[in-house]
C-alpha atoms as a PDB file:
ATOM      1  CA  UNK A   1       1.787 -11.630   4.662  1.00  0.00           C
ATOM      2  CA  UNK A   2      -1.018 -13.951   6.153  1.00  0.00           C
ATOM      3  CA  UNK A   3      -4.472 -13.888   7.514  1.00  0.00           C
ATOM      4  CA  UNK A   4      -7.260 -11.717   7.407  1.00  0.00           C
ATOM      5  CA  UNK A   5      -5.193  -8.310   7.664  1.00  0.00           C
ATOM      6  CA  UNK A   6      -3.699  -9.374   3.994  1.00  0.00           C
ATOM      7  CA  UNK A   7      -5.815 -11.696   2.055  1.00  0.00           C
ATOM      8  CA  UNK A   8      -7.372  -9.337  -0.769  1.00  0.00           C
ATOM      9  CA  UNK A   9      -9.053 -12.300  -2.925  1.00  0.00           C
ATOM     10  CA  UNK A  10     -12.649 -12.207  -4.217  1.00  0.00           C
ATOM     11  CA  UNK A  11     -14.273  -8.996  -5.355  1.00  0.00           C
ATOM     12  CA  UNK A  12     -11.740  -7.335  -2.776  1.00  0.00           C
ATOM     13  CA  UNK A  13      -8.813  -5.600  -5.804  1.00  0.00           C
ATOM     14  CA  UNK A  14     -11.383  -4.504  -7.838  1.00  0.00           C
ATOM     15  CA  UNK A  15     -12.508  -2.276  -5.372  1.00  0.00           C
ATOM     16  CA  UNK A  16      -9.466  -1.662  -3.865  1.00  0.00           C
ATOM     17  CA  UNK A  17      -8.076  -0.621  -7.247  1.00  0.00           C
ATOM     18  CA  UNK A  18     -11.131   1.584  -8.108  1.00  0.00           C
ATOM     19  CA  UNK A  19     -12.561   2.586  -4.962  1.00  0.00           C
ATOM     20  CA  UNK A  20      -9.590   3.273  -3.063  1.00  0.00           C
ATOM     21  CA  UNK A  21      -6.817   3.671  -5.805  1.00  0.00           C
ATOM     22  CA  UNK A  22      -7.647   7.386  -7.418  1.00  0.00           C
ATOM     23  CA  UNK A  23      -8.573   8.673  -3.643  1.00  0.00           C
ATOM     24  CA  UNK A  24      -5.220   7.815  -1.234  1.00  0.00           C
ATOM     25  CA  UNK A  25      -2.937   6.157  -3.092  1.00  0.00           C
ATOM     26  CA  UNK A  26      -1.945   7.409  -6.929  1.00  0.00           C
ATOM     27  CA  UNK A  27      -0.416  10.964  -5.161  1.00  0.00           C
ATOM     28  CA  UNK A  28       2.222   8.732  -3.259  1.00  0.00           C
ATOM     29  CA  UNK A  29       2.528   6.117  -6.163  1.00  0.00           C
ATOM     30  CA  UNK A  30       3.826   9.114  -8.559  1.00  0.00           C
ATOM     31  CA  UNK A  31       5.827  10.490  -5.204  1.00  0.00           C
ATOM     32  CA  UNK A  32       7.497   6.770  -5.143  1.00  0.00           C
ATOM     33  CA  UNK A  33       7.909   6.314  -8.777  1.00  0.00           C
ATOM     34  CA  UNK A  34       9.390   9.510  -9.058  1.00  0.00           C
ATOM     35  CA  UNK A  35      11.913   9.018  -6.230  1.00  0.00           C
ATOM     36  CA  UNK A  36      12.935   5.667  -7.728  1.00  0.00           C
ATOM     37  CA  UNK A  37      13.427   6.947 -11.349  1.00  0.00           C
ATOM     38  CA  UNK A  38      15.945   9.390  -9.771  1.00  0.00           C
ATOM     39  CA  UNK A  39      18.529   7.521  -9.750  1.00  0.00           C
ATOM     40  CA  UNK A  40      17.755   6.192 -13.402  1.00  0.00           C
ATOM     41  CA  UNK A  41      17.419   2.184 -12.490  1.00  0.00           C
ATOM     42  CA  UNK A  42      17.853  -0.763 -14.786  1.00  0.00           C
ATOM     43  CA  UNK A  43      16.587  -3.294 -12.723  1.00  0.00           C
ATOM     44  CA  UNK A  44      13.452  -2.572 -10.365  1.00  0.00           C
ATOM     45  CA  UNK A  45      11.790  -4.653  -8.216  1.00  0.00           C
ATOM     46  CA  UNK A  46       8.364  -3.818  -6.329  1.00  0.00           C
ATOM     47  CA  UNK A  47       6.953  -5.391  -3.452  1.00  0.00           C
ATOM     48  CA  UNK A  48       3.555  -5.750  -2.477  1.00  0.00           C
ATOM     49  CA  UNK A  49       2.455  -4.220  -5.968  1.00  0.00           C
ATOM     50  CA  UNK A  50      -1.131  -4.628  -5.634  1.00  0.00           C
ATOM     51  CA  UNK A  51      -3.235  -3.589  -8.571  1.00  0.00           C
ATOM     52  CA  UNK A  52      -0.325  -1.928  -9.938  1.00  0.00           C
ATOM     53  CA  UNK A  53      -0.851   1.529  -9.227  1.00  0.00           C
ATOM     54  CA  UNK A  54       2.994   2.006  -8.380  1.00  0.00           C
ATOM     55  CA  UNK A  55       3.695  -0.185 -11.258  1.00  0.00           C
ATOM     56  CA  UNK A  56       2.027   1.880 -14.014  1.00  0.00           C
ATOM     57  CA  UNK A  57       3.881   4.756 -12.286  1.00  0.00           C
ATOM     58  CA  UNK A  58       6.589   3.124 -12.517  1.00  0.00           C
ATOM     59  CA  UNK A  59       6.919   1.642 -16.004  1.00  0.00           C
ATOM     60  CA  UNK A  60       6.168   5.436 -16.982  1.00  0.00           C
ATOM     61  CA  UNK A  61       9.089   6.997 -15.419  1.00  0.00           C
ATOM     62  CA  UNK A  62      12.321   4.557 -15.227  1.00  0.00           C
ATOM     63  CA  UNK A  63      13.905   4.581 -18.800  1.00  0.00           C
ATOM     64  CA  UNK A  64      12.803   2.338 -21.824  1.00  0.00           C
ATOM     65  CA  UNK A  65      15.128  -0.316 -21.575  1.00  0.00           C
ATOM     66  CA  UNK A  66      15.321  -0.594 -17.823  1.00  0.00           C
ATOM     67  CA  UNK A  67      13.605  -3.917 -16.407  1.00  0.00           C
ATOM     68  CA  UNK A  68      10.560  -4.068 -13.881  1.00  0.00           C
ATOM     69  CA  UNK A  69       9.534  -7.164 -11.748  1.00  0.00           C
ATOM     70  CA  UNK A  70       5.913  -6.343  -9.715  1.00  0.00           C
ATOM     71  CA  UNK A  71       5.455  -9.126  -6.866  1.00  0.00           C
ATOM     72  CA  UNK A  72       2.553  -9.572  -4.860  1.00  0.00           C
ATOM     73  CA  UNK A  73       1.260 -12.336  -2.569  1.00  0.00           C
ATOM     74  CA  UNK A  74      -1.999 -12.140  -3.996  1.00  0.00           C
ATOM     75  CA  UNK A  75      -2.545 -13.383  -7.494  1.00  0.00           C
ATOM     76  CA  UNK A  76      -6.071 -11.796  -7.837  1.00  0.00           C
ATOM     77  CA  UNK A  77      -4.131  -8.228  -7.228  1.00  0.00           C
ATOM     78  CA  UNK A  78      -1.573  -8.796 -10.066  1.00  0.00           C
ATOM     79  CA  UNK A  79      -4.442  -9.855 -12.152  1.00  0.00           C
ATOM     80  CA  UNK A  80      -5.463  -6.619 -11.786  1.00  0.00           C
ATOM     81  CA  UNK A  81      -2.443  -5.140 -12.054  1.00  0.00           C
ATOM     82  CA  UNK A  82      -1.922  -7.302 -15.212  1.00  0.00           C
ATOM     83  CA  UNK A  83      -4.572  -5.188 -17.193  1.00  0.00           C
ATOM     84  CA  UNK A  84      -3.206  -2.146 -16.874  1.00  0.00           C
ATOM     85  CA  UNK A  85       0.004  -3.075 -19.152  1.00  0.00           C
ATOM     86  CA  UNK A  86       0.313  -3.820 -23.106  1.00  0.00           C
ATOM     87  CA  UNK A  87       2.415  -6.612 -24.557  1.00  0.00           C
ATOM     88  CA  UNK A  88       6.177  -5.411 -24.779  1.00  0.00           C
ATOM     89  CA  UNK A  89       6.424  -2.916 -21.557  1.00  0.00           C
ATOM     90  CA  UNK A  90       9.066  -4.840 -19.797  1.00  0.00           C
ATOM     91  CA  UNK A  91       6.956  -5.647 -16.851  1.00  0.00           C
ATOM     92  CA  UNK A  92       7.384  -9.330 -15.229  1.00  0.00           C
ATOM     93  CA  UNK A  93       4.803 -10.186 -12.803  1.00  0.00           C
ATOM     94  CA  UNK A  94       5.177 -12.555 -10.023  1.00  0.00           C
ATOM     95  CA  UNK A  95       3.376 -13.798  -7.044  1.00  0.00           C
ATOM     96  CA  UNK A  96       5.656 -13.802  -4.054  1.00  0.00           C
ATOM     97  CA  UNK A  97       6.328 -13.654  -0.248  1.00  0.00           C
ATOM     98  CA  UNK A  98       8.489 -10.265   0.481  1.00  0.00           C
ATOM     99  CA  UNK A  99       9.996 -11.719   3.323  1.00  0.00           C
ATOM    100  CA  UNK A 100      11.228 -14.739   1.164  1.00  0.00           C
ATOM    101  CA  UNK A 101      11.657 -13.291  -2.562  1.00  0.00           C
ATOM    102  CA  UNK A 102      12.567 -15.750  -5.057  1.00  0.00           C
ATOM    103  CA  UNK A 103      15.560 -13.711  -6.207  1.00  0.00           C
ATOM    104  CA  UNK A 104      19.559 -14.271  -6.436  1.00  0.00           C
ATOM    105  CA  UNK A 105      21.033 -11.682  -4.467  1.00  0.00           C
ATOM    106  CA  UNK A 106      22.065  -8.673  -6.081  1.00  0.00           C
ATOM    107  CA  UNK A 107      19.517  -8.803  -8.519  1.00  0.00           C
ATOM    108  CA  UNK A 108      18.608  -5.327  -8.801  1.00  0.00           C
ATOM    109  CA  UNK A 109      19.406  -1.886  -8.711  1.00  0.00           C
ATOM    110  CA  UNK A 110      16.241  -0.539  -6.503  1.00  0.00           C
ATOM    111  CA  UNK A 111      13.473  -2.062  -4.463  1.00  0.00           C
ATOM    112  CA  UNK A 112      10.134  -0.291  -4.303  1.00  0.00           C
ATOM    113  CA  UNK A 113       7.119  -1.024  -1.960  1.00  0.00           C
ATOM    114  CA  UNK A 114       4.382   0.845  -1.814  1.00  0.00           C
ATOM    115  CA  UNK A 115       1.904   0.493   1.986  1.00  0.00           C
ATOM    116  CA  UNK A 116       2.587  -2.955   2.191  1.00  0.00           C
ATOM    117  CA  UNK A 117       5.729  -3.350   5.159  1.00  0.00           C
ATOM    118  CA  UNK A 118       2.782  -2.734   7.603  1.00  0.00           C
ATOM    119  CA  UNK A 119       1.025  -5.931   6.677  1.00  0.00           C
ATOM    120  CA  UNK A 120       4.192  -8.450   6.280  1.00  0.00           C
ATOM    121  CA  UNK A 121       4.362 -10.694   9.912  1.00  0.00           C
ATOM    122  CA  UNK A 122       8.412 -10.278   9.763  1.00  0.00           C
ATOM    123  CA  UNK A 123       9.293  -7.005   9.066  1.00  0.00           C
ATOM    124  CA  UNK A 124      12.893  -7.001   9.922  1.00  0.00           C
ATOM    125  CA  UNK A 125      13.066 -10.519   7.592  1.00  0.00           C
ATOM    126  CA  UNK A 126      11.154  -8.396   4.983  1.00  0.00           C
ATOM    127  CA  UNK A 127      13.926  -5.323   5.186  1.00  0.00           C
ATOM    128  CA  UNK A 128      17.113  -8.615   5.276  1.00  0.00           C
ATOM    129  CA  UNK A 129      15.405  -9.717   1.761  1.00  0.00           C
ATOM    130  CA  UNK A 130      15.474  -6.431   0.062  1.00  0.00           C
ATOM    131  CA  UNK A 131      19.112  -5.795   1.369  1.00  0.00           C
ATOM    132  CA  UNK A 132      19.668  -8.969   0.025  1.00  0.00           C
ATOM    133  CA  UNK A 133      18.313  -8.594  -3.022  1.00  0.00           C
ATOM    134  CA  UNK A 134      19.779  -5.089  -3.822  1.00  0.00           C
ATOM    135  CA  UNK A 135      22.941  -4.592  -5.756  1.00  0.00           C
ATOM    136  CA  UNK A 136      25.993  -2.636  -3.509  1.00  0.00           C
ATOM    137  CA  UNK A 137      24.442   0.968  -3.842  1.00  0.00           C
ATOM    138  CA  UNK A 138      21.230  -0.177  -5.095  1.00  0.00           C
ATOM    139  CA  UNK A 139      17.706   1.929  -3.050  1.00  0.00           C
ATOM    140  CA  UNK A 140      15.151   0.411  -1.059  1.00  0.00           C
ATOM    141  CA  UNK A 141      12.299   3.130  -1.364  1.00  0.00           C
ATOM    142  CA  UNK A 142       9.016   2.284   0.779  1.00  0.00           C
ATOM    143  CA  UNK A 143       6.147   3.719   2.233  1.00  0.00           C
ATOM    144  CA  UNK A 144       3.725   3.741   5.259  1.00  0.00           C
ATOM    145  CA  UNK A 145       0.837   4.937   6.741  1.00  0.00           C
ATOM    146  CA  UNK A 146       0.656   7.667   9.612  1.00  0.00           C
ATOM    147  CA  UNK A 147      -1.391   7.528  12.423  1.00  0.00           C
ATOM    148  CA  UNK A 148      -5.152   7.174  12.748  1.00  0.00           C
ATOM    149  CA  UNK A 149      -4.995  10.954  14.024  1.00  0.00           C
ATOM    150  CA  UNK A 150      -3.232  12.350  10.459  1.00  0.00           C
ATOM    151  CA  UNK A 151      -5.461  10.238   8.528  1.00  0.00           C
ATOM    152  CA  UNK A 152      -9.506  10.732   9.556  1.00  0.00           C
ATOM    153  CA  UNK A 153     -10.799   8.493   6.794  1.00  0.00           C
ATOM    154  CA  UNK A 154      -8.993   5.747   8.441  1.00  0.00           C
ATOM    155  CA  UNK A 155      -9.881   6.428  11.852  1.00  0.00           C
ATOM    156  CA  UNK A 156     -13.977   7.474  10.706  1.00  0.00           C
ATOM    157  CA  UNK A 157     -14.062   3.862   8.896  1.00  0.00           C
ATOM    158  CA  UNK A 158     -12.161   2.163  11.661  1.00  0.00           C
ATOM    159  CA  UNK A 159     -15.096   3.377  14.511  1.00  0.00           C
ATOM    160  CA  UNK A 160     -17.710   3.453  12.218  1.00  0.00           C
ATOM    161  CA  UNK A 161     -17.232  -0.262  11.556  1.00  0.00           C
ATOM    162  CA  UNK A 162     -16.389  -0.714  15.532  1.00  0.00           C
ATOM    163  CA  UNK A 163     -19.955   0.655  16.301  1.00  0.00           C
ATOM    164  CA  UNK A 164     -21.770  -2.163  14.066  1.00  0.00           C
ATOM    165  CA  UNK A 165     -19.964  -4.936  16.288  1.00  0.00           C
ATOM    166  CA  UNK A 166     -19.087  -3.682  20.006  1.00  0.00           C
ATOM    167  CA  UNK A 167     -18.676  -6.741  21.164  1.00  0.00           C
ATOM    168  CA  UNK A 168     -16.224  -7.986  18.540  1.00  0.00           C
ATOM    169  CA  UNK A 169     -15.119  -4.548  16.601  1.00  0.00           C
ATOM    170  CA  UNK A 170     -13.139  -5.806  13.144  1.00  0.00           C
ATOM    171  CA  UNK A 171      -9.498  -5.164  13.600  1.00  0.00           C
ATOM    172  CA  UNK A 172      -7.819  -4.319  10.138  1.00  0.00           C
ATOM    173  CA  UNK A 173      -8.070  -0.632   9.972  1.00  0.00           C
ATOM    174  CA  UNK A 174      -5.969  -0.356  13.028  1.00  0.00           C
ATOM    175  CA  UNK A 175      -3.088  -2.590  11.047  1.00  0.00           C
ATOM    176  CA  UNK A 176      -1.968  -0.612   8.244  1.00  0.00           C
ATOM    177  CA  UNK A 177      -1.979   2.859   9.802  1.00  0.00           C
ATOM    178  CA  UNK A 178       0.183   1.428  13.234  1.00  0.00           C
ATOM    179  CA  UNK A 179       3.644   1.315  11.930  1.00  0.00           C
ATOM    180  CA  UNK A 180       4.127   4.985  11.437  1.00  0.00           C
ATOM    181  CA  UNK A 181       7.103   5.642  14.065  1.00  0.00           C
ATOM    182  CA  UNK A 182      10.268   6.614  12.279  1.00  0.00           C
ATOM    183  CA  UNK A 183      12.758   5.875  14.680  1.00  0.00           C
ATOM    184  CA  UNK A 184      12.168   2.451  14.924  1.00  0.00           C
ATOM    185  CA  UNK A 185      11.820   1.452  11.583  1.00  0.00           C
ATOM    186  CA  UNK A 186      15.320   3.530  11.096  1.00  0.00           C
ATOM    187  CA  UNK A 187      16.847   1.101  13.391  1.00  0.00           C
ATOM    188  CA  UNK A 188      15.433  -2.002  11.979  1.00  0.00           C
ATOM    189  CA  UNK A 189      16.974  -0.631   8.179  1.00  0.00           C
ATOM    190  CA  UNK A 190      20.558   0.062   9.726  1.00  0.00           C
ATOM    191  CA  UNK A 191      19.855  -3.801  11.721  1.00  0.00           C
ATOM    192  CA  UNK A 192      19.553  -5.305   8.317  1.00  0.00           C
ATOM    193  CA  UNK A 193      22.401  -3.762   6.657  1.00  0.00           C
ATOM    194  CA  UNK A 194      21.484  -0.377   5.202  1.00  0.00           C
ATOM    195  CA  UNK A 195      22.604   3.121   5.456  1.00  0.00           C
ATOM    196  CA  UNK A 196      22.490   6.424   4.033  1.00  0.00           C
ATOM    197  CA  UNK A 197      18.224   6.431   5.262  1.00  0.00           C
ATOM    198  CA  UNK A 198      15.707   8.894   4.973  1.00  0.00           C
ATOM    199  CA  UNK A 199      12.500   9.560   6.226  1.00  0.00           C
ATOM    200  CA  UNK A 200      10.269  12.114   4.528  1.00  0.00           C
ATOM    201  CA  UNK A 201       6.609  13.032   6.004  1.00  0.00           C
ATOM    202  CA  UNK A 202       4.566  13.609   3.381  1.00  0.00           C
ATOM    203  CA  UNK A 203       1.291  15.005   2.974  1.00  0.00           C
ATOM    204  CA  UNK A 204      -1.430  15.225   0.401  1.00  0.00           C
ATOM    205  CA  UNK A 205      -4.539  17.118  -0.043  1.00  0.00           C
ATOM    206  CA  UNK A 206      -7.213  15.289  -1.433  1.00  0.00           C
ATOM    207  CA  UNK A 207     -10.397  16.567  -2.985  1.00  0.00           C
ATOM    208  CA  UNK A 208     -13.754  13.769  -2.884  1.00  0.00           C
ATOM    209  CA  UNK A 209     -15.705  14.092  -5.520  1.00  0.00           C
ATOM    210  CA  UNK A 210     -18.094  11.403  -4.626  1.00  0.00           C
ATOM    211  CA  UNK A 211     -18.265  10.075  -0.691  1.00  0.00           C
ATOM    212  CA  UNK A 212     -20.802   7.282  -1.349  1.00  0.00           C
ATOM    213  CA  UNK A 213     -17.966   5.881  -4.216  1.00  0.00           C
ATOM    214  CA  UNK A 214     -14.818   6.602  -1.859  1.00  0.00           C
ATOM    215  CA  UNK A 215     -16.866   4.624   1.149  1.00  0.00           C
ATOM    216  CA  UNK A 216     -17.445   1.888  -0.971  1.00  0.00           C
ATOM    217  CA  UNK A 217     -13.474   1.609  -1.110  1.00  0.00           C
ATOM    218  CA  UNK A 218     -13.298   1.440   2.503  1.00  0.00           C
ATOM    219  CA  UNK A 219     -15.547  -1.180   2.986  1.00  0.00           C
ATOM    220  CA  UNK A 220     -15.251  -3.521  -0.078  1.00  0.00           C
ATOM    221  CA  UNK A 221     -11.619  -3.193  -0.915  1.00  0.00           C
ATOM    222  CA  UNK A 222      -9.763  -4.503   1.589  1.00  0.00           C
ATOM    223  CA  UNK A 223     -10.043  -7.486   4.231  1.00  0.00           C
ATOM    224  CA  UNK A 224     -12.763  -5.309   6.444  1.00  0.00           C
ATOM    225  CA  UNK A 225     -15.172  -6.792   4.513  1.00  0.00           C
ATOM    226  CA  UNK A 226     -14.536 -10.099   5.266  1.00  0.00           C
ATOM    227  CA  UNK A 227     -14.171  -9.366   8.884  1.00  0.00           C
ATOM    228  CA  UNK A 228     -17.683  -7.893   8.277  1.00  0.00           C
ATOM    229  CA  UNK A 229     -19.280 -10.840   6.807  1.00  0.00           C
ATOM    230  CA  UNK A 230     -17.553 -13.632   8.906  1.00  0.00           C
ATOM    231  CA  UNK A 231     -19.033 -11.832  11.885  1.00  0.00           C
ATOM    232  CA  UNK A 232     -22.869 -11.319  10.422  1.00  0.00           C
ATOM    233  CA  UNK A 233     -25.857 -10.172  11.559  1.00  0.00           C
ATOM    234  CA  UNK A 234     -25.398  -6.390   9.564  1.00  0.00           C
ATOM    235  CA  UNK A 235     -25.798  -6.132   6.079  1.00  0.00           C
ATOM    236  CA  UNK A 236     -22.641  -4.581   4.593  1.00  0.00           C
ATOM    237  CA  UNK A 237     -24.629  -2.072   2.799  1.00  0.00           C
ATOM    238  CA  UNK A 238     -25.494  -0.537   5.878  1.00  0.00           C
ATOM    239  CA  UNK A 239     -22.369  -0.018   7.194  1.00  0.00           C
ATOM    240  CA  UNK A 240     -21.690   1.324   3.945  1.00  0.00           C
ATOM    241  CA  UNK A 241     -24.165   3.730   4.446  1.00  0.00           C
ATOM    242  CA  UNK A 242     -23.170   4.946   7.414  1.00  0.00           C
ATOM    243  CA  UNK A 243     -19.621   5.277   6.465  1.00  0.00           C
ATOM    244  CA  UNK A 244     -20.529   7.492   3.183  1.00  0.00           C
ATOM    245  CA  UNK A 245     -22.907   9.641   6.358  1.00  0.00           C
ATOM    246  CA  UNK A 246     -19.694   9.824   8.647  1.00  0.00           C
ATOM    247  CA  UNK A 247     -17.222  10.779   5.457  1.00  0.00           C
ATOM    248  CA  UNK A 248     -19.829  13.581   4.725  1.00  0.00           C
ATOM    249  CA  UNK A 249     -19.816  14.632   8.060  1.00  0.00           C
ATOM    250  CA  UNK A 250     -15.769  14.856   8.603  1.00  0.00           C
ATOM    251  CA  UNK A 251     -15.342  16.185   5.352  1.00  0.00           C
ATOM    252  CA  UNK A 252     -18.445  18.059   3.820  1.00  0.00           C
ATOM    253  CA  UNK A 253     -21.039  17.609   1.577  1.00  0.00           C
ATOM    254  CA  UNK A 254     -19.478  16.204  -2.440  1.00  0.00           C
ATOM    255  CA  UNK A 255     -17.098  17.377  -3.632  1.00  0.00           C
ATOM    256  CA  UNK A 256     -15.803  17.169  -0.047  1.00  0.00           C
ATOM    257  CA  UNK A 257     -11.573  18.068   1.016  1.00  0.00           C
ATOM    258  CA  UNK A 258      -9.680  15.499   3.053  1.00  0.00           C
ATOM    259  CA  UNK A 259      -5.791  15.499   4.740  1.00  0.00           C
ATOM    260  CA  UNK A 260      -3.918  12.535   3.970  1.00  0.00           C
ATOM    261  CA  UNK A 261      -0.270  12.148   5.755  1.00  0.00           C
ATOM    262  CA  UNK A 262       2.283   8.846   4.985  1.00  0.00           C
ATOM    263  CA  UNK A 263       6.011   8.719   5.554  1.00  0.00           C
ATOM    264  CA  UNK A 264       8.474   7.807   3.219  1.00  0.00           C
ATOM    265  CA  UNK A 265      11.857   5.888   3.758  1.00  0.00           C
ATOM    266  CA  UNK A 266      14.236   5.570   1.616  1.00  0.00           C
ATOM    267  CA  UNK A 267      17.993   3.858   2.217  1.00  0.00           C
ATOM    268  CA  UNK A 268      20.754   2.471   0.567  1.00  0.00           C
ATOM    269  CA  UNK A 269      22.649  -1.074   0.295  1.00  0.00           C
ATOM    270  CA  UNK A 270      26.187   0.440   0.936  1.00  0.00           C
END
């Protein structure tokens, strides 16, 4: 990953982790985990871990004496992540480029990445490295993002922002939630080696207790913000603002109801 669209540094995984964490991504963490610790794994790797919301997940459900390497290309994530883990769970953590993993091939027995394909620049490269690094039968499990149109709180942010700066709208809510089309991504799986895929759409429910908290999320925990400030003029809080109005608005009044919608992949090193 590189450039604005990935670089969550500064106060950014604190309020990614907090802010954004409980509200769209634990449900399809504990979908992930759960698919991964199916097939009863000794060695895991994750991608893109983040804060380590998959990880926790993750540590909880493959077996005790399995093995579990989290990877991220942004230190200040794992340090986040790191907190979230006692002495003696088996967790390694490791900052590291997906599409160039620092890993002997065969290495492990499933691969598990959590919204993070969207924001690598080589995709295909990115699926060659997980083949790569998978055992013969081992399980690449990954997630991404539907459209803007099955996920409002992504679109709401995304022209809420736009609005503050017509002139020069900030781009990153239109990169994670534009690499939902299945058939593609099938093809670039069976280019780099793998079989046996599957494609799930999955979605989720969600009940927001507190707008205000959830639009802080969307603001402050990922790249937007920087976007924000780099172009000036507008206070942040004020966008905030009207971001907690337009959530409200969409969704009702606290405890407001939301639809969330992702798609799940998984395939096979055969």
């Amino acid at each position: 990953m590189s450039g604005q669209s990935s670089a969550f540094v500064g106060s950014i995984p604190e309020w990614y982790d907090t802010g954004l964490g409980p509200m769209i991504f634990t449900d399809y963490a504990d979908d992930l985990a759960r698919r991964a610790a199916a097939a009863a794994p000794q060695r895991v790797l994750e991608t893109a871990a983040g804060t380590g919301i998959v990880t926790r997940k993750l540590r909880d459900r493959i077996g005790a004496g399995a093995t579990l390497t989290a990877t991220d290309l942004n230190p200040p994530m794992l340090d986040v992540a790191r907190k979230k883990f006692e002495p003696g769970e088996r967790v390694e953590f490791q900052p590291s480029d997906a599409t160039a993993l620092p890993f002997p091939d065969a290495a492990f027995d499933a691969v598990v990445c959590q919204f993070g394909v969207m924001f690598f620049p080589d995709k295909e490269k990115s699926y060659r490295e997980a083949h790569r690094v998978l055992a013969r039968k081992g399980r690449y499990l990954f997630n991404v993002w539907d459209a803007h149109r099955y996920n409002a709180f992504a679109r709401i942010t995304h022209e809420t922002v736009g609005r503050f700066f017509p002139a020069d709208p900030p781009a990153f809510y239109r990169v994670p939630f534009s690499y939902g089309q299945i058939d593609p991504i099938k093809e670039a799986l069976i280019a780099a080696g793998f079989g046996r895929i599957r494609a799930d759409v999955v979605a989720v429910e969600k009940r927001i207790p507190q707008a205000a908290m959830f639009a802080r999320g969307l603001v402050y925990g990922n790249p937007v913000i920087d976007q924000i400030r780099a172009r000036g003029g507008i206070e942040p809080e004020r966008i905030l603002e009207a971001v907690t109005g337009a959530l409200k608005a969409e969704f009702g009044a606290d405890p407001g109801a939301m639809r969330l919608q992702a798609i799940v992949f998984e395939a096979a090193k055969i």
